[in-house]
N, C-alpha and C. Protein backbone atom coordinates (compact mmCIF):
# COMPACT_ATOMS: atom_id res chain seq x y z
N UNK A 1 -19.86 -9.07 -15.36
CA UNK A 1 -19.20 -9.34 -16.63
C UNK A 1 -17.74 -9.73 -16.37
N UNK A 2 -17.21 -11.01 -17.18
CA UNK A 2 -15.96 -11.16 -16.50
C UNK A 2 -15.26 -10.64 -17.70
N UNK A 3 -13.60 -10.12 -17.82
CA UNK A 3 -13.09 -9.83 -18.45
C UNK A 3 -11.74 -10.33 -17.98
N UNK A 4 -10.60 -10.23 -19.51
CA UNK A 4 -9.57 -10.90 -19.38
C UNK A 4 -8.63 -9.61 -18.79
N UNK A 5 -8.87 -8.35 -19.58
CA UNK A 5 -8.17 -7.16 -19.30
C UNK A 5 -9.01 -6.41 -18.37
N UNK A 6 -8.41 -5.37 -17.63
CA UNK A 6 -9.19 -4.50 -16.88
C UNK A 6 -8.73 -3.24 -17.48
N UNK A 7 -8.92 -2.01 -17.95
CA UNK A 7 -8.42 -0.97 -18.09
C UNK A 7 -8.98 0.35 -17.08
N UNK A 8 -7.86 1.18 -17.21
CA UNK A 8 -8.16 2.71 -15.92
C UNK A 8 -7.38 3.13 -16.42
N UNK A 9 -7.75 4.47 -16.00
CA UNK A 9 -6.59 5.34 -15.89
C UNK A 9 -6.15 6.13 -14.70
N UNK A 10 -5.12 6.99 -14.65
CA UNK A 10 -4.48 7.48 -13.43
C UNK A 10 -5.52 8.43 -13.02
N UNK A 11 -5.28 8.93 -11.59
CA UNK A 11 -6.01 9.95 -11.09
C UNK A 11 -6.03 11.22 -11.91
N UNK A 12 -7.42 11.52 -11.91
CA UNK A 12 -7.76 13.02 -12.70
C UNK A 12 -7.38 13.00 -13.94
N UNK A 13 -8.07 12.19 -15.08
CA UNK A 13 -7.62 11.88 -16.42
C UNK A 13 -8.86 12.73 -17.27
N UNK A 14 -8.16 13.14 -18.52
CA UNK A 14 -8.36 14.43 -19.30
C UNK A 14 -9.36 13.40 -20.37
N UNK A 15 -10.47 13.81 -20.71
CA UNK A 15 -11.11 13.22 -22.00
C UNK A 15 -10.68 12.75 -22.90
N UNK A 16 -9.56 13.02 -23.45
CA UNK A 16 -8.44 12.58 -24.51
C UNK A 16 -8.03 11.30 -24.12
N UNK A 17 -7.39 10.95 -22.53
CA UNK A 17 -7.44 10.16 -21.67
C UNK A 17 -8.18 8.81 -21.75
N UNK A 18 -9.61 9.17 -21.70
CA UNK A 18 -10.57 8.23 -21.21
C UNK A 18 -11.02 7.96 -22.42
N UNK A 19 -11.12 8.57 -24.18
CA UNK A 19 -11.69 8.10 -25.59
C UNK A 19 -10.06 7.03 -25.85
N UNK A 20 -8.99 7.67 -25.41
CA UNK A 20 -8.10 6.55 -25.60
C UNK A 20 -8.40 5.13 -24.90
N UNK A 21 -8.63 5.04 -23.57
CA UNK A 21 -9.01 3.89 -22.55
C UNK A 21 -10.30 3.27 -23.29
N UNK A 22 -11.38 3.73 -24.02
CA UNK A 22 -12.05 3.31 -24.76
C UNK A 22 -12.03 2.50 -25.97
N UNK A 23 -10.97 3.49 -27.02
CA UNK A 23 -10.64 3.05 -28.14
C UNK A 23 -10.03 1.28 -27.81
N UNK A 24 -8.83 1.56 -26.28
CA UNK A 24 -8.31 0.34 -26.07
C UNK A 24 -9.29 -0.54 -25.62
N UNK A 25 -10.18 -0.55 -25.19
CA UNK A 25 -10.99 -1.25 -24.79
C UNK A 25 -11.52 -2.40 -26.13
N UNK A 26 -12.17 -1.22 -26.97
CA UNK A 26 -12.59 -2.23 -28.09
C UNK A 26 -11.48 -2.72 -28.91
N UNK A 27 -10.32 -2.46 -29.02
CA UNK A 27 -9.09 -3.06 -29.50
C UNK A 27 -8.84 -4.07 -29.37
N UNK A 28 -9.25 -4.60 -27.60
CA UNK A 28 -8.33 -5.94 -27.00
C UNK A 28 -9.40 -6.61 -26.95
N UNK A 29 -10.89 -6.47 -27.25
CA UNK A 29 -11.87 -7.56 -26.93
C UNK A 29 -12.35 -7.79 -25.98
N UNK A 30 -11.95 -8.78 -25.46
CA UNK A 30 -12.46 -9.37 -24.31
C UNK A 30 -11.83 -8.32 -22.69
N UNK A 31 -11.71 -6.92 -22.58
CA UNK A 31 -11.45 -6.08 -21.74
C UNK A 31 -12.87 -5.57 -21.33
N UNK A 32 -12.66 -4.67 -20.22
CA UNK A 32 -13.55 -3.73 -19.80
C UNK A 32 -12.86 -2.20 -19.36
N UNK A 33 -13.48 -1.26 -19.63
CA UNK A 33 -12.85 0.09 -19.16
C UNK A 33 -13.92 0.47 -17.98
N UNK A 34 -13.13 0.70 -16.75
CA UNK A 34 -13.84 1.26 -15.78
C UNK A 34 -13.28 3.16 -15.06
N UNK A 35 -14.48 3.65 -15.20
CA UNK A 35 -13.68 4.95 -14.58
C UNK A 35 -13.17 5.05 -12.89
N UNK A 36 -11.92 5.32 -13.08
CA UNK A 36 -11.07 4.93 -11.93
C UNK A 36 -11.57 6.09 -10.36
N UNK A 37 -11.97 6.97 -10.78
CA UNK A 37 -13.07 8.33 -9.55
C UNK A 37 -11.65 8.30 -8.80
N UNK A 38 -11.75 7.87 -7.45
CA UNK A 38 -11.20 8.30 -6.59
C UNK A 38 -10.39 6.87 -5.92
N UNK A 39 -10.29 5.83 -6.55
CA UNK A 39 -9.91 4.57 -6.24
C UNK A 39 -8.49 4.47 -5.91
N UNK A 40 -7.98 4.15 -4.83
CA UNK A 40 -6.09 3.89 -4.81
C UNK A 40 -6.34 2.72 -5.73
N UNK A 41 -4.50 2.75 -6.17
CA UNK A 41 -4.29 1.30 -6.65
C UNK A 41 -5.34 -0.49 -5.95
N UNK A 42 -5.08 -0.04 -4.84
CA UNK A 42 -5.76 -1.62 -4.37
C UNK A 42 -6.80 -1.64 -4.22
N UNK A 43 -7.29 -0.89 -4.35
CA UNK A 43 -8.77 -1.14 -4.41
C UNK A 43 -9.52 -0.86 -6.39
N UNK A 44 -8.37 -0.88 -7.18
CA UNK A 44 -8.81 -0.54 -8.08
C UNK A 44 -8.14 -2.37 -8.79
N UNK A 45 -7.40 -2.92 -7.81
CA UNK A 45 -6.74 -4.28 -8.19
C UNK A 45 -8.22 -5.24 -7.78
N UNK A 46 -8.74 -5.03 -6.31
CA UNK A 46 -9.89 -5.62 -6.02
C UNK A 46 -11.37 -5.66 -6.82
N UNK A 47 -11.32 -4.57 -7.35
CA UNK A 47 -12.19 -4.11 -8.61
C UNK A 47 -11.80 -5.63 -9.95
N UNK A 48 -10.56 -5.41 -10.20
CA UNK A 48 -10.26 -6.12 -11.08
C UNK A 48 -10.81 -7.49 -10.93
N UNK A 49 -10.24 -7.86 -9.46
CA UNK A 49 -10.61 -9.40 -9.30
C UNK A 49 -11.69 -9.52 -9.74
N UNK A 50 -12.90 -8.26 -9.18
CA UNK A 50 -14.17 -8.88 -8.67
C UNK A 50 -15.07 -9.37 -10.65
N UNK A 51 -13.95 -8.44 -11.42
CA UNK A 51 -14.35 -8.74 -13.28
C UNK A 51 -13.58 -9.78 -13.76
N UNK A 52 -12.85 -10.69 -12.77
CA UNK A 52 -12.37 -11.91 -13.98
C UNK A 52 -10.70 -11.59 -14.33
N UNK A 53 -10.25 -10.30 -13.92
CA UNK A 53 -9.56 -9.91 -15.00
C UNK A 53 -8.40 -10.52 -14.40
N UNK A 54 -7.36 -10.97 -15.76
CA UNK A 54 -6.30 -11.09 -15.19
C UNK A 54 -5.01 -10.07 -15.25
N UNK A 55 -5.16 -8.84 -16.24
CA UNK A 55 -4.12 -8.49 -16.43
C UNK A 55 -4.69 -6.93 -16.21
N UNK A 56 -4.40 -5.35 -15.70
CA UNK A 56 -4.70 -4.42 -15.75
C UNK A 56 -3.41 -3.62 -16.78
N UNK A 57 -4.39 -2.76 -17.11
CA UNK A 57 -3.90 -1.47 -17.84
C UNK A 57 -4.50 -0.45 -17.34
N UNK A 58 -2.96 0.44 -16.82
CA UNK A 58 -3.44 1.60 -16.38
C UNK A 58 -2.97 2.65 -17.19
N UNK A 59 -3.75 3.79 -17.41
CA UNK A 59 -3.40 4.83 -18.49
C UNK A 59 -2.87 6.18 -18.07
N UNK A 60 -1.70 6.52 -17.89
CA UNK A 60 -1.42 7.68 -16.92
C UNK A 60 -1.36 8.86 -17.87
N UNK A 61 -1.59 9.73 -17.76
CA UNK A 61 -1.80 11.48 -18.24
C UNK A 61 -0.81 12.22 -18.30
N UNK A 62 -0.49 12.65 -19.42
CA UNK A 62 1.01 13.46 -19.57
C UNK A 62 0.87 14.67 -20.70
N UNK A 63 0.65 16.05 -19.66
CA UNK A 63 0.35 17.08 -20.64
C UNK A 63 -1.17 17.39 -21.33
N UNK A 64 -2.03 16.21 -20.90
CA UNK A 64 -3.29 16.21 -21.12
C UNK A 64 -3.69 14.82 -22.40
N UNK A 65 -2.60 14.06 -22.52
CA UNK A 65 -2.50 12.98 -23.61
C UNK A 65 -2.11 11.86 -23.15
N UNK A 66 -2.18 10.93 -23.37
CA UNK A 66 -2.01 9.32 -22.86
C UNK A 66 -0.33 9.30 -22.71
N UNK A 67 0.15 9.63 -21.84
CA UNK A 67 2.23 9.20 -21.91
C UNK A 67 2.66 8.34 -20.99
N UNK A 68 1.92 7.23 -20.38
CA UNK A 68 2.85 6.23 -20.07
C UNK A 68 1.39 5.49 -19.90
N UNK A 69 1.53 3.72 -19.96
CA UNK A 69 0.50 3.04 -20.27
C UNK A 69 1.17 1.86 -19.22
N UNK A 70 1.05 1.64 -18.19
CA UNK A 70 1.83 0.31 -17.31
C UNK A 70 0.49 -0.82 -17.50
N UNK A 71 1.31 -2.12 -17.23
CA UNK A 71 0.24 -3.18 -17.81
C UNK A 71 1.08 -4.23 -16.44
N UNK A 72 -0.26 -4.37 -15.63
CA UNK A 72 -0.04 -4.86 -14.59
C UNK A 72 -0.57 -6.79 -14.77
N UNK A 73 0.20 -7.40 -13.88
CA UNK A 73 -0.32 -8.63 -14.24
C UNK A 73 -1.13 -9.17 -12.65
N UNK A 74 -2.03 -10.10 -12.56
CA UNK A 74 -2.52 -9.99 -11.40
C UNK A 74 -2.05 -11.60 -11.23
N UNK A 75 -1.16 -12.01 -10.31
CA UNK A 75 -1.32 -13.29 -9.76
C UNK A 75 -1.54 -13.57 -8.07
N UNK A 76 -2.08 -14.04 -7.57
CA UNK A 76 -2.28 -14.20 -6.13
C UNK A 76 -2.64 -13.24 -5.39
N UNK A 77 -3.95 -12.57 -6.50
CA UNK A 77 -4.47 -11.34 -5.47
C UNK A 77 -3.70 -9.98 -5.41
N UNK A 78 -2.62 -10.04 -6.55
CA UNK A 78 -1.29 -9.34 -6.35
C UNK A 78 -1.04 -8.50 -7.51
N UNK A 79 -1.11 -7.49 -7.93
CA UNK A 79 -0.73 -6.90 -8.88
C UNK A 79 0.64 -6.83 -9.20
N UNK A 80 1.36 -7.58 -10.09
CA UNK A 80 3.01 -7.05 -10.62
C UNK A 80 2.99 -6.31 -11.46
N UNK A 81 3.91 -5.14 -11.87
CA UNK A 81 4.16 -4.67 -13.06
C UNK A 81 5.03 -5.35 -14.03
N UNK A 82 4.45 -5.61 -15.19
CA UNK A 82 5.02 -6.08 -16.40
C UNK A 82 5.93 -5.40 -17.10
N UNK A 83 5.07 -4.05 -17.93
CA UNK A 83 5.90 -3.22 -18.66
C UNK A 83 4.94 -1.98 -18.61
N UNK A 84 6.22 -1.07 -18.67
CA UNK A 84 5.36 0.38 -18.89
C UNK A 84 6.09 1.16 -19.85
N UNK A 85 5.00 1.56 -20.98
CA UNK A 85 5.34 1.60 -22.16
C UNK A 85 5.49 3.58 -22.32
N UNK A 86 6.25 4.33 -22.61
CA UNK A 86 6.03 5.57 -23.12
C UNK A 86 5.66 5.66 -24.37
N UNK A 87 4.20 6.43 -24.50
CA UNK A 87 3.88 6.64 -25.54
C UNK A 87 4.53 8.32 -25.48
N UNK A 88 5.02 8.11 -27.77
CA UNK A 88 5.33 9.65 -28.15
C UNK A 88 4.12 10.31 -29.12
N UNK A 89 2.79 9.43 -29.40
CA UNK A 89 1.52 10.43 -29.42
C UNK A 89 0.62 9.02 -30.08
N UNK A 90 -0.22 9.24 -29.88
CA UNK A 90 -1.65 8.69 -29.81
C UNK A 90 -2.12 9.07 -31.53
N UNK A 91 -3.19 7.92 -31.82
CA UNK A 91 -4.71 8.34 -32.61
C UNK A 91 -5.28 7.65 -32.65
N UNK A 92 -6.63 8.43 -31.44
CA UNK A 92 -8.03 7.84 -31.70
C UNK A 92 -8.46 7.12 -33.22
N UNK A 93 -9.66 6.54 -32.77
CA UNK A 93 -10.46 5.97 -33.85
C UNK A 93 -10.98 7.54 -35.14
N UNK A 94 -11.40 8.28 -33.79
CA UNK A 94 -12.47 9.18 -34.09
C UNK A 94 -11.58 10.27 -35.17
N UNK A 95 -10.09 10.07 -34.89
CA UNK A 95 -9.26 10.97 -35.38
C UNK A 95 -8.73 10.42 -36.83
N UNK A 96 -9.14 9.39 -36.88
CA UNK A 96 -8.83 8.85 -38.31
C UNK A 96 -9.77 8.40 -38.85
N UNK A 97 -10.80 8.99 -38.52
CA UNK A 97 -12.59 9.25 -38.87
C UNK A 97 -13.17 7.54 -39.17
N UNK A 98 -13.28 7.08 -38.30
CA UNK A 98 -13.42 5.56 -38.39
C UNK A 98 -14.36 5.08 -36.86
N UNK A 99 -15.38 4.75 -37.49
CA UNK A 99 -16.08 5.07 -36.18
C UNK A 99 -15.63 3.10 -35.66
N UNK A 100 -16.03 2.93 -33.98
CA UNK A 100 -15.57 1.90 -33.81
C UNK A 100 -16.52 0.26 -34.20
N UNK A 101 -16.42 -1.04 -34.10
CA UNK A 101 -17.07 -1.64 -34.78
C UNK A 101 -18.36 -1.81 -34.11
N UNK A 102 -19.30 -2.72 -34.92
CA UNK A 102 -20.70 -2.64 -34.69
C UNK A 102 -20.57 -3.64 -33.45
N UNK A 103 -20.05 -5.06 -33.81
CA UNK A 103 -19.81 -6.55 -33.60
C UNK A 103 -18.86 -6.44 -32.38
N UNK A 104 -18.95 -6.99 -31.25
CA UNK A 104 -17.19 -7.12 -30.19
C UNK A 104 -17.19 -7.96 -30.93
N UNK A 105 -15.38 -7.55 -30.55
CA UNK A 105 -13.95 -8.49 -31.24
C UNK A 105 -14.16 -9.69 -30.09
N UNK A 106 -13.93 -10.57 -30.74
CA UNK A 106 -14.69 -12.10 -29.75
C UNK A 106 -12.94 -12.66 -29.15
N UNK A 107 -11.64 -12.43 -29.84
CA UNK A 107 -10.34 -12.82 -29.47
C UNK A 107 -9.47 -11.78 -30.32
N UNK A 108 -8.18 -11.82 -29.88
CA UNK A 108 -7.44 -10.80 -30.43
C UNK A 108 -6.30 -12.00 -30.31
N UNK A 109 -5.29 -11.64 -31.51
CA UNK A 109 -3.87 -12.26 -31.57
C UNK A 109 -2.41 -11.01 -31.67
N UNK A 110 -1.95 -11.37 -31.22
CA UNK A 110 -0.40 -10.43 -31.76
C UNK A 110 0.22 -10.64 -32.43
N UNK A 111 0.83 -9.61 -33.66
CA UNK A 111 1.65 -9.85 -34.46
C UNK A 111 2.67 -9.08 -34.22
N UNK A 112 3.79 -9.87 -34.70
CA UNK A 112 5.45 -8.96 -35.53
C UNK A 112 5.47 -8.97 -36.83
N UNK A 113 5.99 -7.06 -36.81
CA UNK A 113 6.28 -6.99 -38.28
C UNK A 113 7.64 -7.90 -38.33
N UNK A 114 8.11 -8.61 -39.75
CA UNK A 114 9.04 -9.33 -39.78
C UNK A 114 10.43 -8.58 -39.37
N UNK A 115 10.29 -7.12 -40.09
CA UNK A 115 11.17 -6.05 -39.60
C UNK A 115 11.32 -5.24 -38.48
N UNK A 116 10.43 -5.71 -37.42
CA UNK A 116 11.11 -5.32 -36.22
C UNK A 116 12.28 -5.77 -35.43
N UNK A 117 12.50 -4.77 -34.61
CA UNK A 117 14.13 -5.16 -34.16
C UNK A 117 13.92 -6.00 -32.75
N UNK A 118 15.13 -6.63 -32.35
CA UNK A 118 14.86 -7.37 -31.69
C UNK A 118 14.23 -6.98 -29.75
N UNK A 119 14.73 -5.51 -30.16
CA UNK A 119 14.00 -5.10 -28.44
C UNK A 119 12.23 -4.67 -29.42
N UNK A 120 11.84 -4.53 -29.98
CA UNK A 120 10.69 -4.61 -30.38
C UNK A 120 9.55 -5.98 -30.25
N UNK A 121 10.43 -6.95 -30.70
CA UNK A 121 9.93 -8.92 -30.73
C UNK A 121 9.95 -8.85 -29.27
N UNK A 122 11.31 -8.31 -28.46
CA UNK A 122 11.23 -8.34 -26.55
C UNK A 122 9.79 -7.84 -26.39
N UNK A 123 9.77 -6.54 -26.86
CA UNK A 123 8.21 -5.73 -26.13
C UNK A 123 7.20 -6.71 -26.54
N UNK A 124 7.19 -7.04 -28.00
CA UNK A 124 5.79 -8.33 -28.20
C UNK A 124 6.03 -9.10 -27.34
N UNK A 125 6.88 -9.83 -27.23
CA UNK A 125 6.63 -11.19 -26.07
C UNK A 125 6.16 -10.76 -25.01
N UNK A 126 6.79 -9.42 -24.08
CA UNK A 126 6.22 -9.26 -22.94
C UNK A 126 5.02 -8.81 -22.74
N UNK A 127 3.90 -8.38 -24.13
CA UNK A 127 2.99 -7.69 -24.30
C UNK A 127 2.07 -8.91 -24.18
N UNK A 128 2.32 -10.17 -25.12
CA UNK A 128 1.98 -11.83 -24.91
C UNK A 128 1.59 -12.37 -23.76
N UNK A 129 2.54 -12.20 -23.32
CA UNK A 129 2.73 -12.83 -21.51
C UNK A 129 1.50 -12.04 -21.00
N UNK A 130 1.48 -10.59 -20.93
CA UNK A 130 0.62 -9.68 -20.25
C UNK A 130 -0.57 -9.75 -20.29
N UNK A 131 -0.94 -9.54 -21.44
CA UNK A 131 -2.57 -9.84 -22.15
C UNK A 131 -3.00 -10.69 -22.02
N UNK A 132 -1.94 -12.10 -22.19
CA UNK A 132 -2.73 -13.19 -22.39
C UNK A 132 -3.02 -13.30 -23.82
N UNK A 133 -2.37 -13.17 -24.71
CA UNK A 133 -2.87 -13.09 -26.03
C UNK A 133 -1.47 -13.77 -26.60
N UNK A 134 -2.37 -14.67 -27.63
CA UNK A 134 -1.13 -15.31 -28.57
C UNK A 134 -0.38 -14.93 -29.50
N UNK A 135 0.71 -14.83 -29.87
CA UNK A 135 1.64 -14.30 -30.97
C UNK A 135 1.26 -15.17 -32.30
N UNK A 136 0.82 -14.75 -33.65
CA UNK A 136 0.91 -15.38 -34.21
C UNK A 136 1.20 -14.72 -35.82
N UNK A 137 0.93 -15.64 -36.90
CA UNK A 137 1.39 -14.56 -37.94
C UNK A 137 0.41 -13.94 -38.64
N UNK A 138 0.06 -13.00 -39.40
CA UNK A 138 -0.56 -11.80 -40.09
C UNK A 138 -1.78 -12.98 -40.31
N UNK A 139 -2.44 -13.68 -39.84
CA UNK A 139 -3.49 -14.32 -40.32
C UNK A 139 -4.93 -13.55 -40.91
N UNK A 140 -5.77 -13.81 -41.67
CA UNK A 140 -6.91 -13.01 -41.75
C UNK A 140 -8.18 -14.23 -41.98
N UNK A 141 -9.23 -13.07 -41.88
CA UNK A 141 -10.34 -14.64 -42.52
C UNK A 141 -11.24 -14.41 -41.41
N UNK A 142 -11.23 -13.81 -40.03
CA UNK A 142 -12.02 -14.30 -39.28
C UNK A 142 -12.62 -12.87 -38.53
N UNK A 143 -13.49 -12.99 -37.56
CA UNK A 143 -13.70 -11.47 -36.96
C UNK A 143 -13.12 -11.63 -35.74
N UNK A 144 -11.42 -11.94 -35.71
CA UNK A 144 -10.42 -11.48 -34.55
C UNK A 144 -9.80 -10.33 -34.67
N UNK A 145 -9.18 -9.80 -33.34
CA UNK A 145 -8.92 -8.67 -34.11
C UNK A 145 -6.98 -8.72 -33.70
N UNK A 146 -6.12 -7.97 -34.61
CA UNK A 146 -4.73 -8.01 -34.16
C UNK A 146 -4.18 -6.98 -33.83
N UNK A 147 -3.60 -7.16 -32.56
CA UNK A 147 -2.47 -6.30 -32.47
C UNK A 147 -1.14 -6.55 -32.90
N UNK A 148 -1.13 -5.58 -33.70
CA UNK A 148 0.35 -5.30 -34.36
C UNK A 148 1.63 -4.45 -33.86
N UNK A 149 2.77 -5.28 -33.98
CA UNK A 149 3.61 -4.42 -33.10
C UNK A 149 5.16 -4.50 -34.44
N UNK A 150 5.11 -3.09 -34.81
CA UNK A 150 5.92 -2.58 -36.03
C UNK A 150 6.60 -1.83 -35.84
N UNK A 151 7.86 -1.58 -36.60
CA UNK A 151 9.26 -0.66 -36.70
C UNK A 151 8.19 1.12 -37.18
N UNK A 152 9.04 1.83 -36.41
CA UNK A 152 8.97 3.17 -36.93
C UNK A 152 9.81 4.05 -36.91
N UNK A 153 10.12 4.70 -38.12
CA UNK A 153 11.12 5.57 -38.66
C UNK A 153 11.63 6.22 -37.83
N UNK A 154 10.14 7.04 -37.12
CA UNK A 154 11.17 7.92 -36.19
C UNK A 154 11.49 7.89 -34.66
N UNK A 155 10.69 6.45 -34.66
CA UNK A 155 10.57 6.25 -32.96
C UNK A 155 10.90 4.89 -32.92
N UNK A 156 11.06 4.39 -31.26
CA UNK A 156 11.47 3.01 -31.22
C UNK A 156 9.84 2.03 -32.36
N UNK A 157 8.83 2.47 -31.99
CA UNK A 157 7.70 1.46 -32.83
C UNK A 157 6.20 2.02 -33.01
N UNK A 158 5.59 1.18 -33.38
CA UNK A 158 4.05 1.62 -32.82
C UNK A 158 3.26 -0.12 -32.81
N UNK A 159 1.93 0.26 -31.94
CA UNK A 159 1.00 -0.67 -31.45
C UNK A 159 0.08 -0.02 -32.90
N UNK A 160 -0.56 -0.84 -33.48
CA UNK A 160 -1.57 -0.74 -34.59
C UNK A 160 -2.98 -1.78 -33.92
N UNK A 161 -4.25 -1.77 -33.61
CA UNK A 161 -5.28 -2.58 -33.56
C UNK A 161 -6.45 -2.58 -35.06
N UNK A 162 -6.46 -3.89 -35.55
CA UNK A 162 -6.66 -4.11 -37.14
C UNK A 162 -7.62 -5.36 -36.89
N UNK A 163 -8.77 -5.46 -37.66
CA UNK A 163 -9.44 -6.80 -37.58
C UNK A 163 -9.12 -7.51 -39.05
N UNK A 164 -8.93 -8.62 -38.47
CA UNK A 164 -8.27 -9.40 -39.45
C UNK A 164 -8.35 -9.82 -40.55
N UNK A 165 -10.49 -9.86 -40.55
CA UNK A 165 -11.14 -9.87 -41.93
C UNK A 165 -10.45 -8.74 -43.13
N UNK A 166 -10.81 -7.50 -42.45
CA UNK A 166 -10.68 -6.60 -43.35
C UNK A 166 -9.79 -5.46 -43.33
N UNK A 167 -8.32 -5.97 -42.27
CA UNK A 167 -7.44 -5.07 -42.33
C UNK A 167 -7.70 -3.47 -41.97
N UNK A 168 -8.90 -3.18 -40.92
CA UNK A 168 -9.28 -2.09 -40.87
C UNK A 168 -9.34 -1.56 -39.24
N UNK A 169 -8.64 -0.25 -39.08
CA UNK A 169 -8.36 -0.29 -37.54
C UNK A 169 -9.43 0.05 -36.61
N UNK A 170 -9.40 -0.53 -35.57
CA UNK A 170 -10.49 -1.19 -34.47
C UNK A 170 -10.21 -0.56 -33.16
N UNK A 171 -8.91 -0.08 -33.13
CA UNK A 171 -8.64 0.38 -31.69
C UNK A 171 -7.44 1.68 -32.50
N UNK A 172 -6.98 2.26 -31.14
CA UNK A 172 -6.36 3.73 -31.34
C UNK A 172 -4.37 3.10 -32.09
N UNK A 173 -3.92 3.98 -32.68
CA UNK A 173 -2.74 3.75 -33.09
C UNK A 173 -1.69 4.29 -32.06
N UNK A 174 -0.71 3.50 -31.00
CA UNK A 174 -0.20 4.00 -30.33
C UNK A 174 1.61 3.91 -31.13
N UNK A 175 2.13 5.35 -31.11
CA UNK A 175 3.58 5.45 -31.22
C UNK A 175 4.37 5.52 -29.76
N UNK A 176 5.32 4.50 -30.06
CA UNK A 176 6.14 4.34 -28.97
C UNK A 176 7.36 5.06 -28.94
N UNK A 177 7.37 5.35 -27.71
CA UNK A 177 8.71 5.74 -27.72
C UNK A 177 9.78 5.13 -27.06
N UNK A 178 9.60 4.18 -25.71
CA UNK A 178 10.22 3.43 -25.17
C UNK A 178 9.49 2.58 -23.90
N UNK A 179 10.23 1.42 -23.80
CA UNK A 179 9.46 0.94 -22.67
C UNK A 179 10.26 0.33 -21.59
N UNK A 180 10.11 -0.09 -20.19
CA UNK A 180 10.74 -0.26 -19.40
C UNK A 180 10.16 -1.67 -18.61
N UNK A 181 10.69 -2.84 -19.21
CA UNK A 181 10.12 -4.38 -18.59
C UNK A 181 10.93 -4.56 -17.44
């Protein structure tokens, strides 16, 4: 199966962990989640190749909850790091009692809220670049699904995953707290 994303997580990841790596999975579409066992980084990059993928997400464990999310880009056999995002708390699908969809999300687009600040529009673009996914505006109508990237009161933002038909969330709600490109 080829895929555009690869997702994992860090060594020895907590169930909370791996329903998040899931939730993201069906969020971005065209990804795959593989359980990472006992894999170093390069051999978990060779993994990637061998699915197509061009971009990895790795999910690292903090306290027993998803707290840092690095999103690796693969060119020339080569893993770079893009950005690694601190998350300040998570919610599953399952936690906002929404089970996930029947249908895969066939493409995903990115949005900005109009009111995000401008290191927020920074994190979308570099989130763009990463994924491979296009920036575009609040469109609906179709069975794509969006990631949304919005101002929050009490933190630098949050990641929202929403399908576009029906405005209804598809993947986990991540609050940010900061990120480091």
């Amino acid at each position: 199966m080829r895929a555009r994303v690869y997702i994992t997580t860090s060594l020895r990841p907590t169930r909370r962990v791996r329903s998040f790596c899931k939730d993201l999975r069906v969020g971005l579409g065209d990804a795959i989640y593989v359980n990472r066992g006992k894999k170093n980084f390069e051999e978990v990059v060779l993994e990637a190749l061998k699915h197509g993928a061009k971009s990895i997400l790795v999910v690292n464990t903090r306290k027993g909850n998803p707290g840092r999310v690095d999103l690796y880009r693969i060119t020339n056999n080569e893993a770079r790091l893009i950005v690694s995002i601190v998350c300040s708390g998570i919610k599953l699908l399952r936690e906002m009692k929404i089970k996930p969809p029947l249908k895969a999300i066939k493409s995903v687009r990115l949005t900005v809220d109009p009111n995000a600040s401008d290191e927020l529009k920074k994190l979308a673009n570099t989130l763009s670049e990463g994924l491979s996914i296009p920036i575009e505006g609040l469109v609906g109508g179709d069975d794509a699904g969006l990631l949304i990237v919005e101002p929050d009161k009490k933190h630098l933002g949050r990641l929202r995953f929403i399908c576009a038909k029906n405005q209804k969330p598809i993947g986990p709600l991540v609050v940010l707290k900061k990120y480091f490109a």
